[in-house]
ModelCIF file with pLDDT and N, C-alpha, C, O atoms, coordinates in Angstrom:
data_MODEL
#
_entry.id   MODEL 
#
_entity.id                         1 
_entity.type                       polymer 
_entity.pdbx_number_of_molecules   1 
#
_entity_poly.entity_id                      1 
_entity_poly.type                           'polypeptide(L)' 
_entity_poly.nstd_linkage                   no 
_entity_poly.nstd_monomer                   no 
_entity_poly.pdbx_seq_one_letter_code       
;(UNK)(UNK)(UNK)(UNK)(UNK)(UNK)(UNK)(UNK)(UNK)(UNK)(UNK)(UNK)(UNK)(UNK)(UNK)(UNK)
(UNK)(UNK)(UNK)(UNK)(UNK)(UNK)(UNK)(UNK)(UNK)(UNK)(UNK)(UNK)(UNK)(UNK)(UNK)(UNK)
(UNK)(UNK)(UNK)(UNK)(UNK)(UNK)(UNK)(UNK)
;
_entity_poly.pdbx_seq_one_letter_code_can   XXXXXXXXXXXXXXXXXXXXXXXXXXXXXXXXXXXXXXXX 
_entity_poly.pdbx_strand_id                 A 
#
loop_
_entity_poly_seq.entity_id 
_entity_poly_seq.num 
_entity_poly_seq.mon_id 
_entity_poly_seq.hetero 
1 1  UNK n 
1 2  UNK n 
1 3  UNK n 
1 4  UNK n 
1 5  UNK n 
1 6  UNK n 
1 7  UNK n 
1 8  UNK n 
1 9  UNK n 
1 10 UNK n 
1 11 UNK n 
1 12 UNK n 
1 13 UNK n 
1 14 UNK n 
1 15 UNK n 
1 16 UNK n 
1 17 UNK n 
1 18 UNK n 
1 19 UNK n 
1 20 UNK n 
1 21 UNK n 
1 22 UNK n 
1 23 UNK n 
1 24 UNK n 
1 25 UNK n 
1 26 UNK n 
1 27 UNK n 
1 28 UNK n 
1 29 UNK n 
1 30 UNK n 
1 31 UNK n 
1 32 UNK n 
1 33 UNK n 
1 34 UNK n 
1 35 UNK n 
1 36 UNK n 
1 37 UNK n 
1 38 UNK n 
1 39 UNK n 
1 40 UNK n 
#
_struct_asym.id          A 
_struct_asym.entity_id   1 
#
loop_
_ma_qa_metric.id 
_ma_qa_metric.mode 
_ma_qa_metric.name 
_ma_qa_metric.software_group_id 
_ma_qa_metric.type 
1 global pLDDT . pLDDT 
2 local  pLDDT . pLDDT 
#
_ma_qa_metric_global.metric_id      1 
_ma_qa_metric_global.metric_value   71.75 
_ma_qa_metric_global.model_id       1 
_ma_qa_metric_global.ordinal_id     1 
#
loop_
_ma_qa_metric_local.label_asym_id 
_ma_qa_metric_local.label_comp_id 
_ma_qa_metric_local.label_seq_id 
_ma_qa_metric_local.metric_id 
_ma_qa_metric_local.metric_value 
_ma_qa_metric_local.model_id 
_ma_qa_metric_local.ordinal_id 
A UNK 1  2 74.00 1 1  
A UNK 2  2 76.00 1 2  
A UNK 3  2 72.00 1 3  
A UNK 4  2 70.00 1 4  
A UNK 5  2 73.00 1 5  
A UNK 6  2 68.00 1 6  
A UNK 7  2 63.00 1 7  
A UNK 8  2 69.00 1 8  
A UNK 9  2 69.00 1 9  
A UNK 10 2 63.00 1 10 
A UNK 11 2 63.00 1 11 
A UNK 12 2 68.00 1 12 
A UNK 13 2 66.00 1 13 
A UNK 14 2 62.00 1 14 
A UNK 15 2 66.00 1 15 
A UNK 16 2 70.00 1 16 
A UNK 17 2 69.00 1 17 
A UNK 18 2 66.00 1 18 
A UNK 19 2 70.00 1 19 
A UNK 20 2 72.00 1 20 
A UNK 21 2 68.00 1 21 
A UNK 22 2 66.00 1 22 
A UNK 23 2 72.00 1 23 
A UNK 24 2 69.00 1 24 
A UNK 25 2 66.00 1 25 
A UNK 26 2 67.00 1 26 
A UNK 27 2 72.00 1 27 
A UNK 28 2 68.00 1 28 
A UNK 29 2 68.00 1 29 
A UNK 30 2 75.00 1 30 
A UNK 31 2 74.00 1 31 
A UNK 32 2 76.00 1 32 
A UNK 33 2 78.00 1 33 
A UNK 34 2 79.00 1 34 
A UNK 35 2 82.00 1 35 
A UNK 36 2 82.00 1 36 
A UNK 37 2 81.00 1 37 
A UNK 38 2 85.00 1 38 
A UNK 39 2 87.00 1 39 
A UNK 40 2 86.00 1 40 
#
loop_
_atom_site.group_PDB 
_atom_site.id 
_atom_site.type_symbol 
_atom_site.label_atom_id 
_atom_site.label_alt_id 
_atom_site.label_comp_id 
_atom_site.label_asym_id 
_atom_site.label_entity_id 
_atom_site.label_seq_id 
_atom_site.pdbx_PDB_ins_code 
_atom_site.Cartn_x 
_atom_site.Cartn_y 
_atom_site.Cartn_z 
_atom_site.occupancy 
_atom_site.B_iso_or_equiv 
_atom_site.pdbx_formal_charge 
_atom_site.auth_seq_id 
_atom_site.auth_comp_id 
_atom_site.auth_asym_id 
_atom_site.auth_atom_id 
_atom_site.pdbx_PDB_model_num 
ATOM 1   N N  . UNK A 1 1  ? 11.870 -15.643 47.772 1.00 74.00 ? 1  UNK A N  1 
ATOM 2   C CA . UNK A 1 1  ? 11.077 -14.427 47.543 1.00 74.00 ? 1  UNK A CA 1 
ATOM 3   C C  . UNK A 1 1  ? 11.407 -13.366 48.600 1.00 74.00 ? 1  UNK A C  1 
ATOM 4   O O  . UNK A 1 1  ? 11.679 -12.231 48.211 1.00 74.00 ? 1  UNK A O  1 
ATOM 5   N N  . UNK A 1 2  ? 11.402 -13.709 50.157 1.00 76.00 ? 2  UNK A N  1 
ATOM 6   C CA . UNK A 1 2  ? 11.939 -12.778 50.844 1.00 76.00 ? 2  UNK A CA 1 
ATOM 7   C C  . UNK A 1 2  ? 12.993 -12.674 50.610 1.00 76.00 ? 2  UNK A C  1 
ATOM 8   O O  . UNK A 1 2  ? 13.366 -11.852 51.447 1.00 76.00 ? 2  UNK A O  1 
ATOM 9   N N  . UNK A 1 3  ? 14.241 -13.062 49.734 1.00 72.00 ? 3  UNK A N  1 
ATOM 10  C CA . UNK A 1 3  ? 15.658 -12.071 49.595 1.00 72.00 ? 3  UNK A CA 1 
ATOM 11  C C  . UNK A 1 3  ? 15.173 -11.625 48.559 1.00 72.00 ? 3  UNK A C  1 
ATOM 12  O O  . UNK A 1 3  ? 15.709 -10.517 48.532 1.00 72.00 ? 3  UNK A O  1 
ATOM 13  N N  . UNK A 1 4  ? 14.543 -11.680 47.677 1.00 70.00 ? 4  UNK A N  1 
ATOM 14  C CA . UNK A 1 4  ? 14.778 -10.635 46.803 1.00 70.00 ? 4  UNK A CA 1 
ATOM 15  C C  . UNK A 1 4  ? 13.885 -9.523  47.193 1.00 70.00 ? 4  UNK A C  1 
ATOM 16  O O  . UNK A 1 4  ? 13.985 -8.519  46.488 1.00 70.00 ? 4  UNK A O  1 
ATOM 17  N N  . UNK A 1 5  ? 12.895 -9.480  48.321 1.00 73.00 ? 5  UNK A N  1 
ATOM 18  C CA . UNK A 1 5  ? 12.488 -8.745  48.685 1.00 73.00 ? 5  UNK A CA 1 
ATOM 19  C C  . UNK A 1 5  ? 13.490 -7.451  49.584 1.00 73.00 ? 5  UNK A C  1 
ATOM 20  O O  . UNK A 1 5  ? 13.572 -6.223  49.576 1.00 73.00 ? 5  UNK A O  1 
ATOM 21  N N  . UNK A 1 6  ? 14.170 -8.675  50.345 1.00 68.00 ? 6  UNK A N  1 
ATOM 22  C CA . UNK A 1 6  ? 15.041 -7.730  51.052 1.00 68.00 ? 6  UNK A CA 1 
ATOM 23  C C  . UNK A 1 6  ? 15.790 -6.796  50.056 1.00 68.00 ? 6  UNK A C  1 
ATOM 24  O O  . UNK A 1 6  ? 15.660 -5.582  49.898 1.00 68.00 ? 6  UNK A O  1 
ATOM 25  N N  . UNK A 1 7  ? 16.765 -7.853  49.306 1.00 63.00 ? 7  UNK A N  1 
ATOM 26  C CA . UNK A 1 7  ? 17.433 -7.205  48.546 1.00 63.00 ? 7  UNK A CA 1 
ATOM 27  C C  . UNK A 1 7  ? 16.862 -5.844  47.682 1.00 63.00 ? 7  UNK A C  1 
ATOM 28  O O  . UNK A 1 7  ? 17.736 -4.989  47.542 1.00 63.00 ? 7  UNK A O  1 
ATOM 29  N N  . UNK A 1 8  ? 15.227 -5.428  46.940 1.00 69.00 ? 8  UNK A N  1 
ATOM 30  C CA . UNK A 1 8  ? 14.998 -4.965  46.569 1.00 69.00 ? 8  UNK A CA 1 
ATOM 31  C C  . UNK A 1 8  ? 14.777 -3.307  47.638 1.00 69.00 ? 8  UNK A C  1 
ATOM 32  O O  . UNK A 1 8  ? 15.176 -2.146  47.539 1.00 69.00 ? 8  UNK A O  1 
ATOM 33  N N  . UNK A 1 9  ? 14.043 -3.977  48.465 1.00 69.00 ? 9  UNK A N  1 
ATOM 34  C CA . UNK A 1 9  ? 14.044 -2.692  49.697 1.00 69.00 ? 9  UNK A CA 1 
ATOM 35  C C  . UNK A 1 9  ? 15.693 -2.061  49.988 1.00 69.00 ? 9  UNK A C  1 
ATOM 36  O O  . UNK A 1 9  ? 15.679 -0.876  50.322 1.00 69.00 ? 9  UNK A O  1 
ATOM 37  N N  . UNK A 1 10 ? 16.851 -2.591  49.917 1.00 63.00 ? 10 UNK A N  1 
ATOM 38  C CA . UNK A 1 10 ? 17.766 -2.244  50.534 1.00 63.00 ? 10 UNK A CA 1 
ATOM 39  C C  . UNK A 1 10 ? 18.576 -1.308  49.145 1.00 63.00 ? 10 UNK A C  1 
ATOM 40  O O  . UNK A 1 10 ? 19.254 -0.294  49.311 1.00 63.00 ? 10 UNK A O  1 
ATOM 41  N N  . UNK A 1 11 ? 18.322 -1.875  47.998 1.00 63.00 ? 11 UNK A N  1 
ATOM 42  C CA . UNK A 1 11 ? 18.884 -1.125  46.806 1.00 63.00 ? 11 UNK A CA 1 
ATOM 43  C C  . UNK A 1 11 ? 17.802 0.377   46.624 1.00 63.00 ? 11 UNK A C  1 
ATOM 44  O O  . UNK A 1 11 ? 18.390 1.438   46.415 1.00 63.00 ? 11 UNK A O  1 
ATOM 45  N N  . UNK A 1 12 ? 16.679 0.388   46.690 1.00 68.00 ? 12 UNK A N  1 
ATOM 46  C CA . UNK A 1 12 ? 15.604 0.910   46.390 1.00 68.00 ? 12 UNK A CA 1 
ATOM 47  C C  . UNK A 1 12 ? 15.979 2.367   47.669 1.00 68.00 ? 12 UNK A C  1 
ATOM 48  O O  . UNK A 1 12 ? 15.664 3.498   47.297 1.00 68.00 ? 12 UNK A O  1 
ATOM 49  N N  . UNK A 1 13 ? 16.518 2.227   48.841 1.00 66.00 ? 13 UNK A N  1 
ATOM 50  C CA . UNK A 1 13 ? 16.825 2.616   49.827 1.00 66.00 ? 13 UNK A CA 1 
ATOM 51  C C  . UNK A 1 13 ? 18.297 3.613   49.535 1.00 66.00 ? 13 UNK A C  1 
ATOM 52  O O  . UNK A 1 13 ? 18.350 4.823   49.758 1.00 66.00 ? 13 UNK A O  1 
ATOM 53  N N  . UNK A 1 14 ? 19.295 2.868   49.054 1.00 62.00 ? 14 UNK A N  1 
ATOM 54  C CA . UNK A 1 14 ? 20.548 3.420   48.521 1.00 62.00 ? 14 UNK A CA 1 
ATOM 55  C C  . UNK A 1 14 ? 20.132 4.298   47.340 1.00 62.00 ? 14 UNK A C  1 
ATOM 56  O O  . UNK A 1 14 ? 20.542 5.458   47.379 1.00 62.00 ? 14 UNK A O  1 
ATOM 57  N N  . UNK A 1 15 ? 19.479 3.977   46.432 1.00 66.00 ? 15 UNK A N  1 
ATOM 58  C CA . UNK A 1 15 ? 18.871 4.910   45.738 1.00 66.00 ? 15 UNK A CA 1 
ATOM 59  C C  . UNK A 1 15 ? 18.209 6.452   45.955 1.00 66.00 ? 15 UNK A C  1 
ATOM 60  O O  . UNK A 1 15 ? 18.261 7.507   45.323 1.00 66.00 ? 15 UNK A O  1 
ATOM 61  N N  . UNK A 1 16 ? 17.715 6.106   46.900 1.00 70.00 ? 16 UNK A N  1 
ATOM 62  C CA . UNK A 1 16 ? 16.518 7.239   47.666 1.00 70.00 ? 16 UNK A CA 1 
ATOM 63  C C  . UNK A 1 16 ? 17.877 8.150   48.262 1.00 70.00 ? 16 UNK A C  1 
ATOM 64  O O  . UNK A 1 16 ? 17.767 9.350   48.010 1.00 70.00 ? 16 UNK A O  1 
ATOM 65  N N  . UNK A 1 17 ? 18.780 7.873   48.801 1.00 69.00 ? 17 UNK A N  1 
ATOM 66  C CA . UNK A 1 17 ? 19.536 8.524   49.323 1.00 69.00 ? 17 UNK A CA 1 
ATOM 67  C C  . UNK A 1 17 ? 20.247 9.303   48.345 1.00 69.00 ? 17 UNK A C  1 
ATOM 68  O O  . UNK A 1 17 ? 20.297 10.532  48.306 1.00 69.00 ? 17 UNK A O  1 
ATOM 69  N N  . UNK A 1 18 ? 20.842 8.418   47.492 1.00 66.00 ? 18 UNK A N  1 
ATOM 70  C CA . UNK A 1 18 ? 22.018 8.948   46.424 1.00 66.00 ? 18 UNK A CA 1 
ATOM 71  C C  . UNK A 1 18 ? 20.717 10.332  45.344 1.00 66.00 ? 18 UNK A C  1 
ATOM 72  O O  . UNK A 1 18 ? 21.143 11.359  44.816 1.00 66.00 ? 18 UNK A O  1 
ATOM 73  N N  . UNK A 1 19 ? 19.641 10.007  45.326 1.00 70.00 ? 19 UNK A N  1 
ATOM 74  C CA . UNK A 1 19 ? 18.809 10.949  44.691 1.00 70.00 ? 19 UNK A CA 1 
ATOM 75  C C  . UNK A 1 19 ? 18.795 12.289  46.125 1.00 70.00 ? 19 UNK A C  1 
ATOM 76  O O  . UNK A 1 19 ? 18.926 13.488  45.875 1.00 70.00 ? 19 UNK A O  1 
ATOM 77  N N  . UNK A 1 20 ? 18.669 11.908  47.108 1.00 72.00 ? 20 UNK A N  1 
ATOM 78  C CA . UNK A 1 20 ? 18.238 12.787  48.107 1.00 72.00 ? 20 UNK A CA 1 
ATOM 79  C C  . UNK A 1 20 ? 19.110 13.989  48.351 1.00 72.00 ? 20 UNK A C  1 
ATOM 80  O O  . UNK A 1 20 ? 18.800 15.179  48.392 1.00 72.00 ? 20 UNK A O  1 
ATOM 81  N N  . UNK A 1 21 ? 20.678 13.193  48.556 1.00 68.00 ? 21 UNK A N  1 
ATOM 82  C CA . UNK A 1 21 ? 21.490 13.995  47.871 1.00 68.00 ? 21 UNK A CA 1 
ATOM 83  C C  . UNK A 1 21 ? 22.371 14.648  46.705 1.00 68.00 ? 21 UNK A C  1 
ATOM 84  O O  . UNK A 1 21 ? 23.138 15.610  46.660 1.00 68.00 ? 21 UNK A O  1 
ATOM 85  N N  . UNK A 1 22 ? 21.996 13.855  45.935 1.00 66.00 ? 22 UNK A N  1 
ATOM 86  C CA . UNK A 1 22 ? 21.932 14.941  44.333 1.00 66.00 ? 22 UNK A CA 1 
ATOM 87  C C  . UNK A 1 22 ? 21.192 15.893  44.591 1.00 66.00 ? 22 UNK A C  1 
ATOM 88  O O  . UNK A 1 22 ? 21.737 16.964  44.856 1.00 66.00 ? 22 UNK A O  1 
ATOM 89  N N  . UNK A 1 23 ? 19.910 15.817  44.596 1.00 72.00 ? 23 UNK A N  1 
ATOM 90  C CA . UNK A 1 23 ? 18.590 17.130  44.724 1.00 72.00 ? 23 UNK A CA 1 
ATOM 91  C C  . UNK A 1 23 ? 19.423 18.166  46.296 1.00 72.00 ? 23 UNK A C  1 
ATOM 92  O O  . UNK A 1 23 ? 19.186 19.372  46.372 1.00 72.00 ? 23 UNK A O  1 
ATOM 93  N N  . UNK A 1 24 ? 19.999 17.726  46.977 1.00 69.00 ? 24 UNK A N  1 
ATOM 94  C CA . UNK A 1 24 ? 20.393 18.486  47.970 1.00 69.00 ? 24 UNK A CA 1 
ATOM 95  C C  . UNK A 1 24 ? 22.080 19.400  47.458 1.00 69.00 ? 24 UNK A C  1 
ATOM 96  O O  . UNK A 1 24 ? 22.547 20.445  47.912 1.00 69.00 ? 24 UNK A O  1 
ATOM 97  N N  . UNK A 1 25 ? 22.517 18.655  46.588 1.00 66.00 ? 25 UNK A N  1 
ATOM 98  C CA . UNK A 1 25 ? 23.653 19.316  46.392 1.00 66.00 ? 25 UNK A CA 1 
ATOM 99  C C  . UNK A 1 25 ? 23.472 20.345  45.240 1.00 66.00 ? 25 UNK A C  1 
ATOM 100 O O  . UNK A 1 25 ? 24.314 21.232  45.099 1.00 66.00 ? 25 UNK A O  1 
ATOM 101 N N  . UNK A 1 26 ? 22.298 20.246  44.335 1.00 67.00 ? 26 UNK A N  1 
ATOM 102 C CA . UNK A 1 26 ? 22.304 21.381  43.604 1.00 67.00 ? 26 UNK A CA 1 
ATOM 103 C C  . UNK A 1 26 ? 21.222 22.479  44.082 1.00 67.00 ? 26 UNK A C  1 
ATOM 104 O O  . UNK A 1 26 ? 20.908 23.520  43.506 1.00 67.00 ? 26 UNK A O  1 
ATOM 105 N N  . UNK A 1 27 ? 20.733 21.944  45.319 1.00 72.00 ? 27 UNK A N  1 
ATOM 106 C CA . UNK A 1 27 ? 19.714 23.445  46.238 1.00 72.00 ? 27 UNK A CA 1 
ATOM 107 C C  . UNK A 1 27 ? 21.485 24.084  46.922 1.00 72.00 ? 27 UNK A C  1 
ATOM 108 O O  . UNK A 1 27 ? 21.888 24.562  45.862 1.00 72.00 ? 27 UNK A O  1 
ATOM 109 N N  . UNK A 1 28 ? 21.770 24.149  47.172 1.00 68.00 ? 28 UNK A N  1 
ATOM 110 C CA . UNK A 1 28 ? 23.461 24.578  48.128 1.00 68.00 ? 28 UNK A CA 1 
ATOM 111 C C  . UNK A 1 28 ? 23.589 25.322  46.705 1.00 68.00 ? 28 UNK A C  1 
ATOM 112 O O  . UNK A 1 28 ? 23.144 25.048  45.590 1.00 68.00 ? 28 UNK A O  1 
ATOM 113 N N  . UNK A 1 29 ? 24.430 26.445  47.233 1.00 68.00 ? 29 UNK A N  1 
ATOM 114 C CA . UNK A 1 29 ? 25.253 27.148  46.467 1.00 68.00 ? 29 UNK A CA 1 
ATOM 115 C C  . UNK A 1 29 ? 26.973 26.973  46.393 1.00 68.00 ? 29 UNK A C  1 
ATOM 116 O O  . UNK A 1 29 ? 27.721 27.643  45.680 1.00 68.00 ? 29 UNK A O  1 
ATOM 117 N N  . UNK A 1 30 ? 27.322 26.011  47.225 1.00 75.00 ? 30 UNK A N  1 
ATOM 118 C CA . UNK A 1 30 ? 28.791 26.487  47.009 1.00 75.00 ? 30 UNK A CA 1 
ATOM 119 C C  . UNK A 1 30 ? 29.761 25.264  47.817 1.00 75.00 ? 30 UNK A C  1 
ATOM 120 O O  . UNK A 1 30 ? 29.361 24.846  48.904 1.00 75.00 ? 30 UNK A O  1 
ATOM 121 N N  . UNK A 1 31 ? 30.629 24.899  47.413 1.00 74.00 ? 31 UNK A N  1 
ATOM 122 C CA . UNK A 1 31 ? 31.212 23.795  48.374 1.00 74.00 ? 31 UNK A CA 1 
ATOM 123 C C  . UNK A 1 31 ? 31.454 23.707  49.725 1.00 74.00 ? 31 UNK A C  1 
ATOM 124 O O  . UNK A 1 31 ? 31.697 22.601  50.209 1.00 74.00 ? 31 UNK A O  1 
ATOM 125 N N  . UNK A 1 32 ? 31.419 24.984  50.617 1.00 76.00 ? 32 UNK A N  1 
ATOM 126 C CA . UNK A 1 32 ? 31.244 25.336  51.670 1.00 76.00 ? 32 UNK A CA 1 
ATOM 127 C C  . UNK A 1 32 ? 29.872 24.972  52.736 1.00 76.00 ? 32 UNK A C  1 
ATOM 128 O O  . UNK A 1 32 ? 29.933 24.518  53.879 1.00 76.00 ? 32 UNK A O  1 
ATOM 129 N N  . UNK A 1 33 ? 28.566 25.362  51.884 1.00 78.00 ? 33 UNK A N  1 
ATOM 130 C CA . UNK A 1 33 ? 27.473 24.307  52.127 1.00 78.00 ? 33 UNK A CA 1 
ATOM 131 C C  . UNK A 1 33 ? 26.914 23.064  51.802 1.00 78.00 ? 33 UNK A C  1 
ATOM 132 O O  . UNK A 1 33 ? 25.915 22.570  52.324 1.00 78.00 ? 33 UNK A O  1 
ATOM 133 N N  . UNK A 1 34 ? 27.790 22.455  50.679 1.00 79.00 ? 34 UNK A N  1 
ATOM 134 C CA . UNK A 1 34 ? 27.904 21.219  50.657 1.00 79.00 ? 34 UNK A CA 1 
ATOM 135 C C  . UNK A 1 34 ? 28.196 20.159  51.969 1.00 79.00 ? 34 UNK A C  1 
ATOM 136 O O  . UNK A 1 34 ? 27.535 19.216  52.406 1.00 79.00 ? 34 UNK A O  1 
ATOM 137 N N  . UNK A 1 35 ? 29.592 20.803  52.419 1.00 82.00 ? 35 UNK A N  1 
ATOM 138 C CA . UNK A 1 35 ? 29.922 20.258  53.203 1.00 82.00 ? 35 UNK A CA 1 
ATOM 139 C C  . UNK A 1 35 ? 29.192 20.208  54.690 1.00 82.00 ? 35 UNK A C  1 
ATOM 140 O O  . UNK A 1 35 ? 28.911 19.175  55.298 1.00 82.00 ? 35 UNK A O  1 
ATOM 141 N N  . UNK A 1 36 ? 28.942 21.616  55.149 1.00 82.00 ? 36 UNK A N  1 
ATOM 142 C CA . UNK A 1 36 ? 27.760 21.687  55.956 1.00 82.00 ? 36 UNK A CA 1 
ATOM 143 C C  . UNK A 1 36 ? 26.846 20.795  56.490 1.00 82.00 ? 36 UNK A C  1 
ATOM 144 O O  . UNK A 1 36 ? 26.617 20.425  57.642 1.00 82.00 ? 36 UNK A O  1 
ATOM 145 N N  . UNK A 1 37 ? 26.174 20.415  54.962 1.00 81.00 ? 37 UNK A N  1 
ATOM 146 C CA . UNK A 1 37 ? 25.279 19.755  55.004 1.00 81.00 ? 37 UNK A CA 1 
ATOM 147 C C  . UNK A 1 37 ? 25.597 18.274  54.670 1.00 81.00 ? 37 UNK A C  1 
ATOM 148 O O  . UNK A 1 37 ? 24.699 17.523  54.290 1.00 81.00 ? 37 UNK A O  1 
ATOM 149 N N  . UNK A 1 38 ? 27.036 17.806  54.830 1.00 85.00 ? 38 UNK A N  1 
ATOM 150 C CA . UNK A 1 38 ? 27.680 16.386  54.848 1.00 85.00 ? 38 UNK A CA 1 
ATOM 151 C C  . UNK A 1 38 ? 27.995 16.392  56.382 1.00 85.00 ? 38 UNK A C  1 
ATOM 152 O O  . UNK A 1 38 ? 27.925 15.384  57.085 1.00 85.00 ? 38 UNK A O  1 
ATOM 153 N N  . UNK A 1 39 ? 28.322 17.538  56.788 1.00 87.00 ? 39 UNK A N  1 
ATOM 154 C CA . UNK A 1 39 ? 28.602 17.173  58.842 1.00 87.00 ? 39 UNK A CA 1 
ATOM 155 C C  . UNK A 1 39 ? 27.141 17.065  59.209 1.00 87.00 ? 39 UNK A C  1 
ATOM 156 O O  . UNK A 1 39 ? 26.624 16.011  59.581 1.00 87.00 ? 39 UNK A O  1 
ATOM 157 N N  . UNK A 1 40 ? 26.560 18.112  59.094 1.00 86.00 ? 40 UNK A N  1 
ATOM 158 C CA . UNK A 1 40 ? 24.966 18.371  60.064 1.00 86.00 ? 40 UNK A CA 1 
ATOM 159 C C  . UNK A 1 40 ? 24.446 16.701  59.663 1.00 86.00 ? 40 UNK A C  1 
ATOM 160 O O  . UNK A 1 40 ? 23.366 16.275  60.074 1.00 86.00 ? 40 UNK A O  1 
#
């Protein structure tokens, strides 16, 4: 039960990100602040 716990927190986590930046790459206007906001 705790791995699939882990396991669930750690996918659930990769998720949150890959959404965090979708929603962040279509607030940016242009590939120039894309990137920006891939260094910062």
């Amino acid at each position: 039960r705790e791995e699939l716990d882990d396991l669930q927190i750690f996918l659930s986590t990769r998720w949150a990100i890959l959404l965090n930046l979708h929603v962040e790459m279509f607030r940016v206007n242009n590939v120039e602040d894309i990137l920006q906001v891939l260094i910062v």
